[in-house]
Protein backbone atom coordinates (compact mmCIF):
# COMPACT_ATOMS: atom_id res chain seq x y z
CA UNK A 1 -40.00 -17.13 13.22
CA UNK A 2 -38.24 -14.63 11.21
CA UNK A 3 -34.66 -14.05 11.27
CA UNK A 4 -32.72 -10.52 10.56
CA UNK A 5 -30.02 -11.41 8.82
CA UNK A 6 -28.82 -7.36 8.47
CA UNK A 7 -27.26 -8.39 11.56
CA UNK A 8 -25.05 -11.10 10.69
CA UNK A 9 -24.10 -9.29 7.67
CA UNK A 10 -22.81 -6.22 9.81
CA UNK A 11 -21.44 -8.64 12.14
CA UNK A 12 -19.43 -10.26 9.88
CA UNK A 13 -18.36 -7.55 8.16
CA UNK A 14 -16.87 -6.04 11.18
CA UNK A 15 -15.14 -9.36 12.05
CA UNK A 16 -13.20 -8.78 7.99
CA UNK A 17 -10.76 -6.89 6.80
CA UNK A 18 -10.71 -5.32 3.14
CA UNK A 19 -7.45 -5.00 1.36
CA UNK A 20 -6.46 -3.76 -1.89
CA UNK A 21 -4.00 -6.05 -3.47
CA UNK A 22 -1.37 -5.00 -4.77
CA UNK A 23 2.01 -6.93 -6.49
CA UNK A 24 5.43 -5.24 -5.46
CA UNK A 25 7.78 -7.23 -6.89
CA UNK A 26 7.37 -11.24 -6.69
CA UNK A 27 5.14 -10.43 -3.40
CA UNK A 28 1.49 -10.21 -3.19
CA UNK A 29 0.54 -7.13 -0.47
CA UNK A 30 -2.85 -5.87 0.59
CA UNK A 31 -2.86 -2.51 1.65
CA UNK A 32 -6.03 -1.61 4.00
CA UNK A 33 -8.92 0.02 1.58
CA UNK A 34 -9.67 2.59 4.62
CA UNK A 35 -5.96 3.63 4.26
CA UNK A 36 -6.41 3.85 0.06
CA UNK A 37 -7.94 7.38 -0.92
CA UNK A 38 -7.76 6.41 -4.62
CA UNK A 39 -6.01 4.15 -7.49
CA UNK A 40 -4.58 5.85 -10.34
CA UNK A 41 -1.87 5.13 -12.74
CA UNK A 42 1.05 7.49 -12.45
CA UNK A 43 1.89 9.90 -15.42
CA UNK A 44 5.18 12.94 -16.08
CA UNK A 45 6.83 11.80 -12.36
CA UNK A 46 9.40 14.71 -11.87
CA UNK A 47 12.39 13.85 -10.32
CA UNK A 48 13.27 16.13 -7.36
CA UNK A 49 16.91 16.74 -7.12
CA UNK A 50 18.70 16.06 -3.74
CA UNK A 51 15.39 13.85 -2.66
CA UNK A 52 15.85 10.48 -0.93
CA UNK A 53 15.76 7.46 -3.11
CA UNK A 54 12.79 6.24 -2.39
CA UNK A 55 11.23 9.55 -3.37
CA UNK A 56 10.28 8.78 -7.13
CA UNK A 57 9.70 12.36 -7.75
CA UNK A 58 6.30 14.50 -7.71
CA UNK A 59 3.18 14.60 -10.14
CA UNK A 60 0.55 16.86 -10.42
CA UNK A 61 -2.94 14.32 -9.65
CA UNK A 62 -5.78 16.92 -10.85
CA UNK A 63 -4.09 20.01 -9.82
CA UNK A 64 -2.88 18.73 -6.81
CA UNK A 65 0.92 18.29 -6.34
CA UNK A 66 1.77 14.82 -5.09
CA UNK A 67 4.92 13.31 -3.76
CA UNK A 68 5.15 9.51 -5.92
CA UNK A 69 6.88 6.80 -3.21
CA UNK A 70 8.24 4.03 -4.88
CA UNK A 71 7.69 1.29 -2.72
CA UNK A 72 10.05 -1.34 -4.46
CA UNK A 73 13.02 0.84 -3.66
CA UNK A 74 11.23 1.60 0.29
CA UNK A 75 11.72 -2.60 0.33
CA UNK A 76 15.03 -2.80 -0.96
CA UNK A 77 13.88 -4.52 -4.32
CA UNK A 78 15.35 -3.67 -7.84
CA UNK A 79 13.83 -0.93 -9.74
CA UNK A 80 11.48 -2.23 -12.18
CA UNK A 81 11.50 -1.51 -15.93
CA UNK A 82 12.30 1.74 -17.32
CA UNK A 83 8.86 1.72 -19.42
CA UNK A 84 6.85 0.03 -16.87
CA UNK A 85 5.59 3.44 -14.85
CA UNK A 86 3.31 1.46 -12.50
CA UNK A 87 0.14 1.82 -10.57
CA UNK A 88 -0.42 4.45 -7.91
CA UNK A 89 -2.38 3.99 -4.82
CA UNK A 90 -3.34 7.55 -3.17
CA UNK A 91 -2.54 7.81 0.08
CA UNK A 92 -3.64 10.95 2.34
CA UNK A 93 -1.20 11.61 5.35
CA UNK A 94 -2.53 14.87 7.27
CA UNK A 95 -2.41 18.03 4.58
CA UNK A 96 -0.69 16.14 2.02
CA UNK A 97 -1.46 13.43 -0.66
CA UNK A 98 1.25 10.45 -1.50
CA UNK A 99 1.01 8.10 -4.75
CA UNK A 100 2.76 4.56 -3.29
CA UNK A 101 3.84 3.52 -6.75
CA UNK A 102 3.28 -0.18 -6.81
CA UNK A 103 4.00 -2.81 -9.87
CA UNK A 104 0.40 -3.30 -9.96
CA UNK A 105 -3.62 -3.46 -8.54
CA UNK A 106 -5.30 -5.99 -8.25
CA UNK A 107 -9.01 -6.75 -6.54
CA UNK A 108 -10.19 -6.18 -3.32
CA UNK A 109 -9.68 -9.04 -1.32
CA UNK A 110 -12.05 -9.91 2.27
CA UNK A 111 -10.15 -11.64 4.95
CA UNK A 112 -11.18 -12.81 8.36
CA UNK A 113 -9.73 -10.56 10.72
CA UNK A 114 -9.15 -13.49 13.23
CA UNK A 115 -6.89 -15.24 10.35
CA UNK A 116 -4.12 -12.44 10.39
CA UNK A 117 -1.03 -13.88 11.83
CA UNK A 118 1.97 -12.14 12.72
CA UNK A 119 5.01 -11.61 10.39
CA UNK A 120 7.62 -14.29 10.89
CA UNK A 121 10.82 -13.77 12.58
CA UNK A 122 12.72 -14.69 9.97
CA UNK A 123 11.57 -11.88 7.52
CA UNK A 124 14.26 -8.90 6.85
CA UNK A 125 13.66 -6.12 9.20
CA UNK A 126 13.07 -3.54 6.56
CA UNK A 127 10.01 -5.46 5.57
CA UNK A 128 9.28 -6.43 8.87
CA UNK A 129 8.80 -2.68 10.07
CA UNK A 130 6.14 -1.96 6.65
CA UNK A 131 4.38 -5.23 6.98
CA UNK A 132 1.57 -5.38 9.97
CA UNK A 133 1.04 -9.42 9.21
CA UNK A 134 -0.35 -12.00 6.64
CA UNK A 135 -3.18 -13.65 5.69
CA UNK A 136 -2.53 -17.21 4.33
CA UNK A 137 -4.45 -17.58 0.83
CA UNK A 138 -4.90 -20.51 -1.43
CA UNK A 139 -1.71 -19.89 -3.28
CA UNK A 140 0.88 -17.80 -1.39
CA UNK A 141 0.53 -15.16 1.52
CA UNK A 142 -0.83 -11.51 1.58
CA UNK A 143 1.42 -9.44 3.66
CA UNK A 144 -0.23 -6.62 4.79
CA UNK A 145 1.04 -3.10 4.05
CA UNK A 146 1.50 -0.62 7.09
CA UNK A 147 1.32 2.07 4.36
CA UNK A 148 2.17 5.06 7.04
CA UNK A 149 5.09 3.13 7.58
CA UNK A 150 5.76 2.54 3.98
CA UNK A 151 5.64 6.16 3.41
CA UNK A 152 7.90 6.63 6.50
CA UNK A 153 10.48 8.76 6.32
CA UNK A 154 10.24 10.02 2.42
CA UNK A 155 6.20 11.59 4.09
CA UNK A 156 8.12 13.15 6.58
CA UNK A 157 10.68 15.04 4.33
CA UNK A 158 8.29 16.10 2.19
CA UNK A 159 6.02 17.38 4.86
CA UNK A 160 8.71 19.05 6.01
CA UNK A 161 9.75 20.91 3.40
């Protein structure tokens, strides 16, 4: 008796989720891979006058212009070092192309789909509305990004104008 294991392998892999991690802050996120077009360290961010303050200004990512997010101001969190420009995840929302500038990357991490649980009650509502759950890991929890929601309102004005 021979046994196809192709099948478990797809089965299993549609029972996981893929995340890129990511550190924002003290906090360990994983932001879906399918939402991630691209990683890429952010370089000459011009500031846009009159933008929102989450809008870290725009950068030109291989002749594209691209609107750079700063995700630890989007959480409320303290700006981090002046010298310390980041890492950029590309994010594609309809026409236009975001860089969700992030403290850092990290690896791809596999979690069981069926582990996500949902974000606790007790978590401040600003996070609560970017966050679609967490995965409990050895160490400390992955909250996982809703980066559309993340980009939010700073995607909209841009699209808009």
């Amino acid at each position: 008796m021979t046994t196809d294991h192709s099948d478990n392998t797809e089965l299993s892999a549609e029972l996981m989720n893929e995340y890129v991690s990511v550190r924002i802050g003290d906090q360990l996120f994983g932001a879906p891979v399918d939402a991630i077009r691209e990683v890429f360290a952010p370089q000459s961010v011009t500031s846009v006058p009159l933008a929102s303050s989450e809008v870290a200004g725009l950068l030109n990512l291989r002749g594209r212009i691209v609107t750079a997010i700063d995700a630890r101001r989007r959480l409320g969190l303290p700006p981090r070092e002046a010298d310390d420009a980041g890492m950029a995840l590309g994010v594609e929302r309809g026409s236009e192309i975001f860089g969700l500038i992030v403290d850092s990357v990290g690896e791809v991490l596999r979690r069981p789909r069926a582990e996500l649980e949902p974000v606790p009650a007790h978590v401040d509502a600003t996070w609560r509305s970017m966050v679609k759950g967490v995965h409990r890991l050895e160490k400390e929890l992955l909250a996982v990004l809703d980066v559309s929601a993340v980009i939010g309102s700073a995607g909209a004005k841009a699209e808009a104008a």
